[in-house]
C-alpha atoms as a PDB file:
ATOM      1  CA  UNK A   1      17.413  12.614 -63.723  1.00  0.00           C
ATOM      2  CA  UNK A   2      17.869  14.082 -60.033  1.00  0.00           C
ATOM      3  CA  UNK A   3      17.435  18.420 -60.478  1.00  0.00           C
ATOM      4  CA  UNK A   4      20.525  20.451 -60.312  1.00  0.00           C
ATOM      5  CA  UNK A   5      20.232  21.854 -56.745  1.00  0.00           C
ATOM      6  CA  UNK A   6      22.889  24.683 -57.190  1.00  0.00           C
ATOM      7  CA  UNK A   7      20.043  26.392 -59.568  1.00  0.00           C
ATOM      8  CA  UNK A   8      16.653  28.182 -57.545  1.00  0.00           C
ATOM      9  CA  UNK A   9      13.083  27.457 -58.728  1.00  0.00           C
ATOM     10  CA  UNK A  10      11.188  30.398 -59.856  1.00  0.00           C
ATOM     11  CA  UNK A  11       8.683  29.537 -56.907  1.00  0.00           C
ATOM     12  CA  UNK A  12      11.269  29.359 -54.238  1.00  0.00           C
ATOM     13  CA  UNK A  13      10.166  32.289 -51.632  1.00  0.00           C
ATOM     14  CA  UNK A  14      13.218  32.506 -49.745  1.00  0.00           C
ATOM     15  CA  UNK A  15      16.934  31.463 -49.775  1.00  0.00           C
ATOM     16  CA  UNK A  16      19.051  32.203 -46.616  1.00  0.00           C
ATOM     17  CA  UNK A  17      22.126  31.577 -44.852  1.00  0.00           C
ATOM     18  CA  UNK A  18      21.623  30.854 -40.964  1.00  0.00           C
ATOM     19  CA  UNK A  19      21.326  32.804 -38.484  1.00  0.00           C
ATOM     20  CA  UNK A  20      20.179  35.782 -39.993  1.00  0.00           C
ATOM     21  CA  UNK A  21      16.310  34.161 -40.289  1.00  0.00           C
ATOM     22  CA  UNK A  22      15.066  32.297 -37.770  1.00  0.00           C
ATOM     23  CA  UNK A  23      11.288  33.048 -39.061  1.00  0.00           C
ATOM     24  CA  UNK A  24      11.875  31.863 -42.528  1.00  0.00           C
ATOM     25  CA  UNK A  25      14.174  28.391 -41.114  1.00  0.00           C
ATOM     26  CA  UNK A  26      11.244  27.873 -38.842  1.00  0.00           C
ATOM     27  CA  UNK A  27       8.535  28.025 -42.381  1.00  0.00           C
ATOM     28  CA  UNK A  28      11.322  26.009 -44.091  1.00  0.00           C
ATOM     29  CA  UNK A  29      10.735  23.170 -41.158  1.00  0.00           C
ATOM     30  CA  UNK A  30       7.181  23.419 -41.510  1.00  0.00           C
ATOM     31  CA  UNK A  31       7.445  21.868 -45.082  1.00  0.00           C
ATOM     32  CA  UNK A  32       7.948  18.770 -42.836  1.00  0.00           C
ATOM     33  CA  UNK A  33       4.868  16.975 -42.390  1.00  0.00           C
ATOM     34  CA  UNK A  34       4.508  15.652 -39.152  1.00  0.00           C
ATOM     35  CA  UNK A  35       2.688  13.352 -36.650  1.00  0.00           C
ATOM     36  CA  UNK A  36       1.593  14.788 -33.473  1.00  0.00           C
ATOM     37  CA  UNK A  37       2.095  13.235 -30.170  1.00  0.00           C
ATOM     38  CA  UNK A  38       1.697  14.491 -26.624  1.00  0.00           C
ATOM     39  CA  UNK A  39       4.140  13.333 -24.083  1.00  0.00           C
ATOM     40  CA  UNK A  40       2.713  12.275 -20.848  1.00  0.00           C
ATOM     41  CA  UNK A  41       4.544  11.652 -17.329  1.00  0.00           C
ATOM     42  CA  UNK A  42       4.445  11.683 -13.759  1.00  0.00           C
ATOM     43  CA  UNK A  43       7.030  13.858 -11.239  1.00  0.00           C
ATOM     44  CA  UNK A  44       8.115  13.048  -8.017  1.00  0.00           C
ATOM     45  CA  UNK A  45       5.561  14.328  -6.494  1.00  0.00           C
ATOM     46  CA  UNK A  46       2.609  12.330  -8.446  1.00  0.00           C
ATOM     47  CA  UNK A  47       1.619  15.354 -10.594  1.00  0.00           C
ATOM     48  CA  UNK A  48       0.983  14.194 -14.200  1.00  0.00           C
ATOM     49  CA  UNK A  49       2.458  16.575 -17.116  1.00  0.00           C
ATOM     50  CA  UNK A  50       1.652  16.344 -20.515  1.00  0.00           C
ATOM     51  CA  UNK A  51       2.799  18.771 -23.494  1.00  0.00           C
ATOM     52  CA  UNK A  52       1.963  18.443 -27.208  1.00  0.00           C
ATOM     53  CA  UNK A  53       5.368  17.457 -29.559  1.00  0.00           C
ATOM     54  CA  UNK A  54       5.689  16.821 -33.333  1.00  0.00           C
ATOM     55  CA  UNK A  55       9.524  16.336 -33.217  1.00  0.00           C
ATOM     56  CA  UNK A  56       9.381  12.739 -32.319  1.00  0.00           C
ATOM     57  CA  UNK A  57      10.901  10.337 -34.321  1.00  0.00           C
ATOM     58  CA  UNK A  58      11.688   6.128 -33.947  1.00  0.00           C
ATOM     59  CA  UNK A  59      15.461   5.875 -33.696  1.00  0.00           C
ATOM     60  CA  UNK A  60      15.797   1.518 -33.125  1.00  0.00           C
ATOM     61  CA  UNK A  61      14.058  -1.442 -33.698  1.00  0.00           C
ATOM     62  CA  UNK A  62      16.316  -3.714 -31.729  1.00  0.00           C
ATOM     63  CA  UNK A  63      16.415  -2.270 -28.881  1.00  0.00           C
ATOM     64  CA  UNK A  64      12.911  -0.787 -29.226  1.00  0.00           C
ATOM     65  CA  UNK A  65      14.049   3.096 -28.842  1.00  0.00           C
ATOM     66  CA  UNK A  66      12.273   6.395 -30.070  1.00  0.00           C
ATOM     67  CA  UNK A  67      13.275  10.184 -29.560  1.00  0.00           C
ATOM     68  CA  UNK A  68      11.391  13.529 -28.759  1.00  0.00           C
ATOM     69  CA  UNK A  69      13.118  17.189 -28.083  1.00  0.00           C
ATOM     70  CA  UNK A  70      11.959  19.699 -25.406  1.00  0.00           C
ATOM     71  CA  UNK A  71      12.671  22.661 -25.244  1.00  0.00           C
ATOM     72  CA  UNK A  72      15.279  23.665 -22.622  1.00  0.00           C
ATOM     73  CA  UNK A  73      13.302  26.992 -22.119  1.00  0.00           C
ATOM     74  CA  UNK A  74      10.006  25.046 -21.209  1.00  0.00           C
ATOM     75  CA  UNK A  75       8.279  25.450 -18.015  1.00  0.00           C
ATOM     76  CA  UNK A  76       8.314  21.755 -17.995  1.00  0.00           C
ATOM     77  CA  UNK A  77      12.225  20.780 -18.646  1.00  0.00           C
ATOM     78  CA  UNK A  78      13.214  20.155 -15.613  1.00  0.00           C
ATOM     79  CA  UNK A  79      10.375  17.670 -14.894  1.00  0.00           C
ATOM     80  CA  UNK A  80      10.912  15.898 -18.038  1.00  0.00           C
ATOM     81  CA  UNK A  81      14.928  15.623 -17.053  1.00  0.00           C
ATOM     82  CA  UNK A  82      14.268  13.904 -13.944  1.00  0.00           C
ATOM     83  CA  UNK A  83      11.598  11.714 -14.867  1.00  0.00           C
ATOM     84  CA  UNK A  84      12.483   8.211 -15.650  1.00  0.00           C
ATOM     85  CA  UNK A  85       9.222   7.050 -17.611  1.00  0.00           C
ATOM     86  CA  UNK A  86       6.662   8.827 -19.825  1.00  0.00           C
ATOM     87  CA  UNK A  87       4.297   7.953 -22.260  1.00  0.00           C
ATOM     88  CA  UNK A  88       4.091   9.023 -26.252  1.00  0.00           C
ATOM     89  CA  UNK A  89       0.754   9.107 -27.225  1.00  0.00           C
ATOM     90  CA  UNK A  90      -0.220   9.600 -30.758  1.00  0.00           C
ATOM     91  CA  UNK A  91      -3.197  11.460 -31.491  1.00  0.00           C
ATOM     92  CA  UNK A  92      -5.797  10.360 -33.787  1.00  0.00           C
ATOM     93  CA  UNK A  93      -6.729  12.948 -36.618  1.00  0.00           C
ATOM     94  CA  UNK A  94      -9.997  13.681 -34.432  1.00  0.00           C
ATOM     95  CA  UNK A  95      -7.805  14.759 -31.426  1.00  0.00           C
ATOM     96  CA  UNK A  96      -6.874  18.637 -32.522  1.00  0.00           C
ATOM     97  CA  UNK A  97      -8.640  19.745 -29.776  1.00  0.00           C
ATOM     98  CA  UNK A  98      -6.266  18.099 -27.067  1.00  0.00           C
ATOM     99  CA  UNK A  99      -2.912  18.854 -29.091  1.00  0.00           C
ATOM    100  CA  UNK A 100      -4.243  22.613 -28.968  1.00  0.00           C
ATOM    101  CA  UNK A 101      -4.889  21.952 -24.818  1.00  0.00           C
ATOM    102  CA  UNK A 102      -1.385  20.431 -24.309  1.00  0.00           C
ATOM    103  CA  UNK A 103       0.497  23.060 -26.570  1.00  0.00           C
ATOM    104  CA  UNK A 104      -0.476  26.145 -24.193  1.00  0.00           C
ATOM    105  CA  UNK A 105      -0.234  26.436 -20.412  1.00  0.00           C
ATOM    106  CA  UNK A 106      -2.913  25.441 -18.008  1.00  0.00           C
ATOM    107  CA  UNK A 107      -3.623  24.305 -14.535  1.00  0.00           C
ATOM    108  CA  UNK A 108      -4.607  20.846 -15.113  1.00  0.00           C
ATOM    109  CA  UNK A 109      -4.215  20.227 -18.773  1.00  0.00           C
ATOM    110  CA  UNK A 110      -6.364  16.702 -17.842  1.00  0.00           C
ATOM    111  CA  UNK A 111      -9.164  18.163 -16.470  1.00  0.00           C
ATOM    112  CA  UNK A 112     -11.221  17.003 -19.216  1.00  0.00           C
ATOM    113  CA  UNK A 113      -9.512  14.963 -21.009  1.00  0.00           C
ATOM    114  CA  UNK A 114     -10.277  11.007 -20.549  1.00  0.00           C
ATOM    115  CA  UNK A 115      -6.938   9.096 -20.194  1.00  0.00           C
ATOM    116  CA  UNK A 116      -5.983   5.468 -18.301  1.00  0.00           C
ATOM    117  CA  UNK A 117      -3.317   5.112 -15.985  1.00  0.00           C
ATOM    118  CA  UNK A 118      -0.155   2.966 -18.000  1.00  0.00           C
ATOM    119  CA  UNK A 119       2.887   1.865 -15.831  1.00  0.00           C
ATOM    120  CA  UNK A 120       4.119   3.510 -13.363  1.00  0.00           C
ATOM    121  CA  UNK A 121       0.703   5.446 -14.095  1.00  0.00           C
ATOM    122  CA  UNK A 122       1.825   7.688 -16.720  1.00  0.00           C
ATOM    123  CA  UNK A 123      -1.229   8.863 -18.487  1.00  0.00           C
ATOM    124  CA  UNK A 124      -2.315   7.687 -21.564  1.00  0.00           C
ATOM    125  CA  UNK A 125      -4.652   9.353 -23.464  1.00  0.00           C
ATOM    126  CA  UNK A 126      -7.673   7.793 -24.589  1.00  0.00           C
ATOM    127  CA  UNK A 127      -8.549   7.640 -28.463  1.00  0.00           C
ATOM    128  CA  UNK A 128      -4.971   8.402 -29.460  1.00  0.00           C
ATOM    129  CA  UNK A 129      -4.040   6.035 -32.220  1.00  0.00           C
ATOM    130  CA  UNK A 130      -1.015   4.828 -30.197  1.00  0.00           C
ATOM    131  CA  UNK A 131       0.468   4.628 -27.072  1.00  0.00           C
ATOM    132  CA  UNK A 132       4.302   3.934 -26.389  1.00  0.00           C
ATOM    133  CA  UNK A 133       4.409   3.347 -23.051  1.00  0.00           C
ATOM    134  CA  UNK A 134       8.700   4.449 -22.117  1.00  0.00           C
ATOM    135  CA  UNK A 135      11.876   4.333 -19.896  1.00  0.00           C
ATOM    136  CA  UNK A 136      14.116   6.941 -20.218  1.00  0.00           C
ATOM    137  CA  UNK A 137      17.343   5.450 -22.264  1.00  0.00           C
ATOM    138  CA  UNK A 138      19.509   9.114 -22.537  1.00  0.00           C
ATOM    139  CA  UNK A 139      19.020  12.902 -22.313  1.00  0.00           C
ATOM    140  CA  UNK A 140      21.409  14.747 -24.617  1.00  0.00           C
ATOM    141  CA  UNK A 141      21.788  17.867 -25.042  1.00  0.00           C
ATOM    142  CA  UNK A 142      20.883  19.297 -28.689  1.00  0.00           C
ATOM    143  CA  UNK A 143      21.311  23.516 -28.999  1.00  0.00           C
ATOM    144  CA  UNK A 144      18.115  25.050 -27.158  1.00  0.00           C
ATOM    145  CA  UNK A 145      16.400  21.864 -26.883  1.00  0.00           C
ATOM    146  CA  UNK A 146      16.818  18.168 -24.540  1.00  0.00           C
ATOM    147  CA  UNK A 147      16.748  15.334 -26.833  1.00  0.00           C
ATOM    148  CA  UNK A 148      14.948  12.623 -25.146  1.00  0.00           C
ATOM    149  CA  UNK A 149      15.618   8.972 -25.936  1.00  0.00           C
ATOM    150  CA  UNK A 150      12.978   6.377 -24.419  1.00  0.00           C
ATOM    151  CA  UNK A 151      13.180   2.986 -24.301  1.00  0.00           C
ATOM    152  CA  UNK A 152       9.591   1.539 -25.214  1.00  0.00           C
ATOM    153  CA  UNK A 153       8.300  -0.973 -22.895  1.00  0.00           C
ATOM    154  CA  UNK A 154       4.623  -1.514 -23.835  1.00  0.00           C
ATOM    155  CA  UNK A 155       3.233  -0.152 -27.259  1.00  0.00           C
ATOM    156  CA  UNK A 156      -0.744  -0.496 -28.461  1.00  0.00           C
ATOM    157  CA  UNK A 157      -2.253   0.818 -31.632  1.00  0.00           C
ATOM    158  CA  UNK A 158      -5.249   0.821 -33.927  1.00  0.00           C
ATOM    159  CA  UNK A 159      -6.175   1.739 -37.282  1.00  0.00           C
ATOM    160  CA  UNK A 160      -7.363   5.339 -36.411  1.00  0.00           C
ATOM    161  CA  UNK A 161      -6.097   7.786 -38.931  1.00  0.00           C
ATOM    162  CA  UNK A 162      -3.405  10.411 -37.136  1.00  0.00           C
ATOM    163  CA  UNK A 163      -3.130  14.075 -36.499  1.00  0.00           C
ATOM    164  CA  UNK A 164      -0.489  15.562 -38.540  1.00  0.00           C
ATOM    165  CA  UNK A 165       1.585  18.718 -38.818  1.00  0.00           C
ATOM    166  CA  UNK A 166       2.491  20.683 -41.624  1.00  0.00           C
ATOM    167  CA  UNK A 167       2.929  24.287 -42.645  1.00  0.00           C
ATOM    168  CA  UNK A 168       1.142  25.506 -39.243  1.00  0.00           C
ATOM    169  CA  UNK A 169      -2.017  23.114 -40.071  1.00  0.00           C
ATOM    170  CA  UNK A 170      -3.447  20.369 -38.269  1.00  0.00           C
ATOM    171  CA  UNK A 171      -5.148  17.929 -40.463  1.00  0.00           C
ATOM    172  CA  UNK A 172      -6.764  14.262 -40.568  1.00  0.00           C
ATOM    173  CA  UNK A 173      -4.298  11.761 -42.691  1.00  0.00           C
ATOM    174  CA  UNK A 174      -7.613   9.889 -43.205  1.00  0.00           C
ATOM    175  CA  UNK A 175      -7.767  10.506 -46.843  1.00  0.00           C
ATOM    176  CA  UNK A 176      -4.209   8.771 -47.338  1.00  0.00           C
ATOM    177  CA  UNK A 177      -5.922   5.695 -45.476  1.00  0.00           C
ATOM    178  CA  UNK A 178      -8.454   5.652 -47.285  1.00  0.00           C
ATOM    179  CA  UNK A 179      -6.380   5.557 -50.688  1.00  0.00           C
ATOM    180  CA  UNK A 180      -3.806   2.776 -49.168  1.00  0.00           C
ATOM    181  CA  UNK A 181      -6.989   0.200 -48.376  1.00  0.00           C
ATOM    182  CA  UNK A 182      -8.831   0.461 -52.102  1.00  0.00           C
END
């Protein structure tokens, strides 16, 4: 028997309308448990960019096509409209440290951080438990954000346990793993 939605738990902290709480739509998002990737590419003029994303998301199997939103306020937008290749790499759940490094600003966010040139030598980052290695299929525009729509290319994984999102945490999914393979 599916619940009646039009009643409210007890234990729900907040019901709103939109626009008049951003905060509270943003904790209502976080429910979402998420991967975390950080996007990699190269500009025009050969320096590499990288920022740290959860909203990514595979859109195709046939074509092979995946999405990730920017947003339009970012120091990097511009570079990530013009670019015509970048890189999704998926962090491992041992890789907070460089999804905290590519979430704030810094001079060389790959100063020490090991990564492998991929085609077109967008950086990959090594340890993450995938790479999709992209062309750029569409930008569209989606309220404050870019949605960006890559075509993957190459793709390479292993069995490492990911980095996810959820409720302002960063956390192993190693324990899920572990479950799935007893």
């Amino acid at each position: 028997m599916l619940p009646d939605a039009s009643r409210t738990p007890s234990d729900w902290r907040h019901a709103h309308e939109l626009p008049a709480a951003r905060v509270d739509f943003r904790r209502a998002l976080g429910c979402f448990a998420t991967g975390v990737t950080v996007v990699t590419m190269v500009d025009h003029d050969g320096r590499r960019i990288g920022i740290t994303a959860n909203s990514f998301s595979s859109v195709s199997m046939d074509p092979p096509l995946i999405l990730w939103s920017l947003a339009r306020s970012s120091p990097n937008a511009r570079a990530f409209a013009d670019c015509r290749h970048f890189a999704i790499n998926i962090l491992a759940g041992d890789q907070d440290a460089i999804c905290t490094r590519f979430a704030q600003p810094a001079a060389d966010k790959f100063a020490t951080v090991d990564i492998t040139a991929g085609a077109h030598d967008v950086p990959l980052i090594a340890g993450a438990a995938a790479h999709l290695e992209c062309d750029v299929e569409a930008i569209h525009p989606g309220g404050d954000h870019f949605i960006l729509v890559g075509r993957v290319q190459r793709f390479r994984w292993h069995d490492a346990a990911p980095l996810v999102f959820c409720k302002g945490v960063l956390r192993s999914f190693d324990t899920a793993l572990q479950e799935q393979e007893a």
